[in-house]
C-alpha atoms as a PDB file:
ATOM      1  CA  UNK A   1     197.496   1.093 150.578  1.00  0.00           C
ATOM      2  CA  UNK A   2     195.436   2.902 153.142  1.00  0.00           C
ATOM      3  CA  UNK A   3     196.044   6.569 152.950  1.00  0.00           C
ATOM      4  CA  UNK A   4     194.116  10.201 152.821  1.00  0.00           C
ATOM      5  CA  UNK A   5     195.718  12.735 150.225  1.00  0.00           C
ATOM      6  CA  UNK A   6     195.769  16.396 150.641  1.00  0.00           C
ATOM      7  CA  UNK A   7     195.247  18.222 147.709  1.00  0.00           C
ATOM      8  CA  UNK A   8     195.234  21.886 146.236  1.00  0.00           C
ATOM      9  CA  UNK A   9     197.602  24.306 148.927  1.00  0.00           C
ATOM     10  CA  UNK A  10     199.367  27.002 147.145  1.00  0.00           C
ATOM     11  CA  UNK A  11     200.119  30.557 147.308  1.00  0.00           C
ATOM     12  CA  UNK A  12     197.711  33.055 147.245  1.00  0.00           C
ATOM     13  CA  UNK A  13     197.344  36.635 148.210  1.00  0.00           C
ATOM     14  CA  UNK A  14     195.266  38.254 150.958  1.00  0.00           C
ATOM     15  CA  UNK A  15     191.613  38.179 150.727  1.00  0.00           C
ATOM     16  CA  UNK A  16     191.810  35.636 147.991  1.00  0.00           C
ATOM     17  CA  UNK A  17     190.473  31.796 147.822  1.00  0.00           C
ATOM     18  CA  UNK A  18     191.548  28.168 147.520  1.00  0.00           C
ATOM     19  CA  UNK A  19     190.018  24.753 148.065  1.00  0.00           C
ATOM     20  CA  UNK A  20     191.569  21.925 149.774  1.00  0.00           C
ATOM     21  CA  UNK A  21     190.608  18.080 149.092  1.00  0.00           C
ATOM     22  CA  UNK A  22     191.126  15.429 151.052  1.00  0.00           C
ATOM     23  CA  UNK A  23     190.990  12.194 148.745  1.00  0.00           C
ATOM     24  CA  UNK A  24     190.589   8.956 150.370  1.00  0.00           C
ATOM     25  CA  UNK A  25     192.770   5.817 148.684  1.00  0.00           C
ATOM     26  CA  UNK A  26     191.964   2.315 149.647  1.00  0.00           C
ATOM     27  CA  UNK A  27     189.234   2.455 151.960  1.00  0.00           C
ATOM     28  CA  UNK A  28     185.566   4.669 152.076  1.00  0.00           C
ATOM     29  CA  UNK A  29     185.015   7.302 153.362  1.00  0.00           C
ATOM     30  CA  UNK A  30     181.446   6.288 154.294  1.00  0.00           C
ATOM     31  CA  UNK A  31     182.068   5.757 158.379  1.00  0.00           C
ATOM     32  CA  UNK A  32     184.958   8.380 158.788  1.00  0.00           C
ATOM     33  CA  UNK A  33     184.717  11.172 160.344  1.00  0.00           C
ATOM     34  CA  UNK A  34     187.283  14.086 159.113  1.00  0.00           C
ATOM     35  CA  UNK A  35     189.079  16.936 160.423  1.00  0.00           C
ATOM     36  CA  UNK A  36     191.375  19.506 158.742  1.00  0.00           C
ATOM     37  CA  UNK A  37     194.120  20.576 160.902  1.00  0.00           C
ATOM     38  CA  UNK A  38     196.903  23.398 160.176  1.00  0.00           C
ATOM     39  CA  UNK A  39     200.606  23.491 161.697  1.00  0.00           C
ATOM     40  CA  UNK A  40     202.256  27.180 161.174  1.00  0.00           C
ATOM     41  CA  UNK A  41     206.063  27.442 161.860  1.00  0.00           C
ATOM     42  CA  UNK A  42     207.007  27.146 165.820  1.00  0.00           C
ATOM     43  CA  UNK A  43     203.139  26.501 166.301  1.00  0.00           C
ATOM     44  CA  UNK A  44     201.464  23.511 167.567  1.00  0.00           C
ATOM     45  CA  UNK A  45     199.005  21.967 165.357  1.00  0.00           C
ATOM     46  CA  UNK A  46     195.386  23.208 165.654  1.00  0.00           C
ATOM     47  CA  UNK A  47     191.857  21.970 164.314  1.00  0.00           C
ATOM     48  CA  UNK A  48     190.192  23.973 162.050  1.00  0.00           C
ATOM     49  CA  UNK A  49     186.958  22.238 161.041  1.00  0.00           C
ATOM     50  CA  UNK A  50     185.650  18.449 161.068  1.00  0.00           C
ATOM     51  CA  UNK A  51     182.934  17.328 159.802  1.00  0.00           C
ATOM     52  CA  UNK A  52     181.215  13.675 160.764  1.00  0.00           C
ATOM     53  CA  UNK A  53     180.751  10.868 158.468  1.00  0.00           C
ATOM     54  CA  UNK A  54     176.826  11.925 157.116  1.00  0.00           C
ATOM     55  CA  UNK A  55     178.029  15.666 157.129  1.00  0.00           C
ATOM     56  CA  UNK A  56     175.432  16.438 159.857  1.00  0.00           C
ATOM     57  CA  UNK A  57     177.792  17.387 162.212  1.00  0.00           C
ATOM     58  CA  UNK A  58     180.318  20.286 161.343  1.00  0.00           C
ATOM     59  CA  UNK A  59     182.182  22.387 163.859  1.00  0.00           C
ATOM     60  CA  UNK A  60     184.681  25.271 163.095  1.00  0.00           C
ATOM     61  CA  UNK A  61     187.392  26.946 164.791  1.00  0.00           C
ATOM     62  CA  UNK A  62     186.718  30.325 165.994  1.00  0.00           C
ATOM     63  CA  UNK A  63     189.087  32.285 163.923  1.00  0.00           C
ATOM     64  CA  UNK A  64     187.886  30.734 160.658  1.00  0.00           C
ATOM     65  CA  UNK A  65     184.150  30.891 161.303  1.00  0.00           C
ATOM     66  CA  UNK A  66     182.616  32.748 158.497  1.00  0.00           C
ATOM     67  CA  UNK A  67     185.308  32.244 156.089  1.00  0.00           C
ATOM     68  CA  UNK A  68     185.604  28.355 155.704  1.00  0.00           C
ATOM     69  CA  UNK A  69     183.696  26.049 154.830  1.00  0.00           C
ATOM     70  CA  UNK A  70     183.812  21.973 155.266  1.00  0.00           C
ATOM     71  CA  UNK A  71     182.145  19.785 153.063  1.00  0.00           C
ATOM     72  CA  UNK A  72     181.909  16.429 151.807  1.00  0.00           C
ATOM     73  CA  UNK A  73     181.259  13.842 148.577  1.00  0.00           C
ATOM     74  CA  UNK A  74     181.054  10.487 149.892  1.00  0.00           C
ATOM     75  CA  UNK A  75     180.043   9.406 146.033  1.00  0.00           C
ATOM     76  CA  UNK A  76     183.813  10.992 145.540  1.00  0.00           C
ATOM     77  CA  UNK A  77     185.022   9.759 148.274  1.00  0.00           C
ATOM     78  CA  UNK A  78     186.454  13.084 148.866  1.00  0.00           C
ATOM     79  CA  UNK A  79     186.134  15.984 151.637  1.00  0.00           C
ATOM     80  CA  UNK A  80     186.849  19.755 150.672  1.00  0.00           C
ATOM     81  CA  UNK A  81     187.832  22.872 152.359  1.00  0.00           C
ATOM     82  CA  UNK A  82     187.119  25.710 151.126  1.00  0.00           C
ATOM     83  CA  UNK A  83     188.538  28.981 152.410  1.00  0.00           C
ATOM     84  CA  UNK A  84     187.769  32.388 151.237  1.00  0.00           C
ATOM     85  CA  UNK A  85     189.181  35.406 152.641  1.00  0.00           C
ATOM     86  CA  UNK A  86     192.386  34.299 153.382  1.00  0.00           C
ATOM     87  CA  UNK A  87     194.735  35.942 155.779  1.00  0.00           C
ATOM     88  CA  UNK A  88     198.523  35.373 156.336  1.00  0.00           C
ATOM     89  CA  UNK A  89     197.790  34.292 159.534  1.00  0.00           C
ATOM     90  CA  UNK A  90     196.199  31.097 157.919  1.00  0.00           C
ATOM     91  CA  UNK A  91     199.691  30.271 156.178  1.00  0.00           C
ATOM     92  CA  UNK A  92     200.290  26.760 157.349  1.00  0.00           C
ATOM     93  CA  UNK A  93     201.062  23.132 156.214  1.00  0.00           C
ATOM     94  CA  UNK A  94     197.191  21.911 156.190  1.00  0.00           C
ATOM     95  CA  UNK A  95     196.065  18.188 157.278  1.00  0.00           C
ATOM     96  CA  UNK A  96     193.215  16.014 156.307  1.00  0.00           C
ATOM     97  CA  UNK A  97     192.736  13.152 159.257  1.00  0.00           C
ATOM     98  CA  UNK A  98     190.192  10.254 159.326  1.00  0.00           C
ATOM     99  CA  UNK A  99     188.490   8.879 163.040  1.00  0.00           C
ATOM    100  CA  UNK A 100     186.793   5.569 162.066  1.00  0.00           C
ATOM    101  CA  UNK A 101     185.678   5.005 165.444  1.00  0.00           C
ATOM    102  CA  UNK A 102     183.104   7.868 166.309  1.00  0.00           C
ATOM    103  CA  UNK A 103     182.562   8.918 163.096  1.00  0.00           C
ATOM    104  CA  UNK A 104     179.039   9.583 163.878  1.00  0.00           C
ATOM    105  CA  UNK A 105     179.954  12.900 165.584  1.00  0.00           C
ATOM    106  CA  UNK A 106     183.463  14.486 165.254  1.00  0.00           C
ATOM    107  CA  UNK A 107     186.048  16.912 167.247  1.00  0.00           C
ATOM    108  CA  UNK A 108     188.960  19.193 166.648  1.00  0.00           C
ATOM    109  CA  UNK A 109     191.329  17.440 168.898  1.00  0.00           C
ATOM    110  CA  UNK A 110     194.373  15.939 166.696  1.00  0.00           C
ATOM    111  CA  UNK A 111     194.176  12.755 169.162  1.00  0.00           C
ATOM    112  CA  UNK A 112     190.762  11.929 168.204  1.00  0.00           C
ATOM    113  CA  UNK A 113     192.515  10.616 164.738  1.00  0.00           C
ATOM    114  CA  UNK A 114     194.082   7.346 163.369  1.00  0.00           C
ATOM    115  CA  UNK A 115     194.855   8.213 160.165  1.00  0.00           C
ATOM    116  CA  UNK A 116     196.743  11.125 158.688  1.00  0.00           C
ATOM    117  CA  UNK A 117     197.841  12.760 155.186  1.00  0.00           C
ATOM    118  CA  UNK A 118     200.914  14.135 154.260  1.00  0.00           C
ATOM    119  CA  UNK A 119     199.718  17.865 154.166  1.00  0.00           C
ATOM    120  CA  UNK A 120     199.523  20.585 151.946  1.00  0.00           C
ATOM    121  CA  UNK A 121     201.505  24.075 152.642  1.00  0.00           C
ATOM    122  CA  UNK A 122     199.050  26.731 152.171  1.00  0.00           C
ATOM    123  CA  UNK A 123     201.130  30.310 152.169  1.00  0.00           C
ATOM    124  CA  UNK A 124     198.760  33.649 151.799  1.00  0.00           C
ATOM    125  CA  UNK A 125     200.761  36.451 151.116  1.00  0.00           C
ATOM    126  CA  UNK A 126     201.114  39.854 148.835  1.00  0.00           C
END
């Protein structure tokens, strides 16, 4: 079965860390492009950082520049996120998504995507 896996949300208090992977099952990772998303509660969803399928091209949202950090193992056939600094306003369910059609460059628009994860609820809070 075709499908990416979120892995490693959790709680954790302000200012603190966590790393998300995004674990690809059936197919390689080696001409996919992938971008994290979050969803918060009554919010729509919004990119946070993509990165393309060589890891030469990585863009950020705004409010997480500085503090995240996208990377990827294509020997792992895995792609982390790693935030630091963590704020309550980054509680969300978080989303790994794969393009495998211009994977050579990639975008933080959700329609860019064809294939999702389940998510991961990261919740940052004392």
């Amino acid at each position: 079965q075709l499908q990416l896996v979120e892995s490693g949300g959790g709680l954790v208090q302000p200012g603190g860390s966590l790393r998300l992977s995004c674990a690809a099952s059936g197919f390689t990772l080696d001409y996919v492009a992938i971008g994290w998303f979050r969803q918060a509660p009554g919010k729509e969803r919004e990119g946070v950082a993509c990165i393309s399928n060589s890891g030469g091209k990585i863009y950020y949202v705004d409010s997480v520049k500085g503090r995240f950090s996208i990377s990827r193992d294509n020997a792992k056939n895995t792609v982390y996120l790693q935030m630091n600094s963590l704020k309550p306003e980054d509680t969300a369910v978080y989303y790994c998504a794969g393009d495998s059609l211009l994977y050579r460059d990639c975008a933080l628009s959700y329609s860019r995507y064809n294939r999702w994860g389940q998510g991961t609820q990261v919740t940052v809070s004392s």
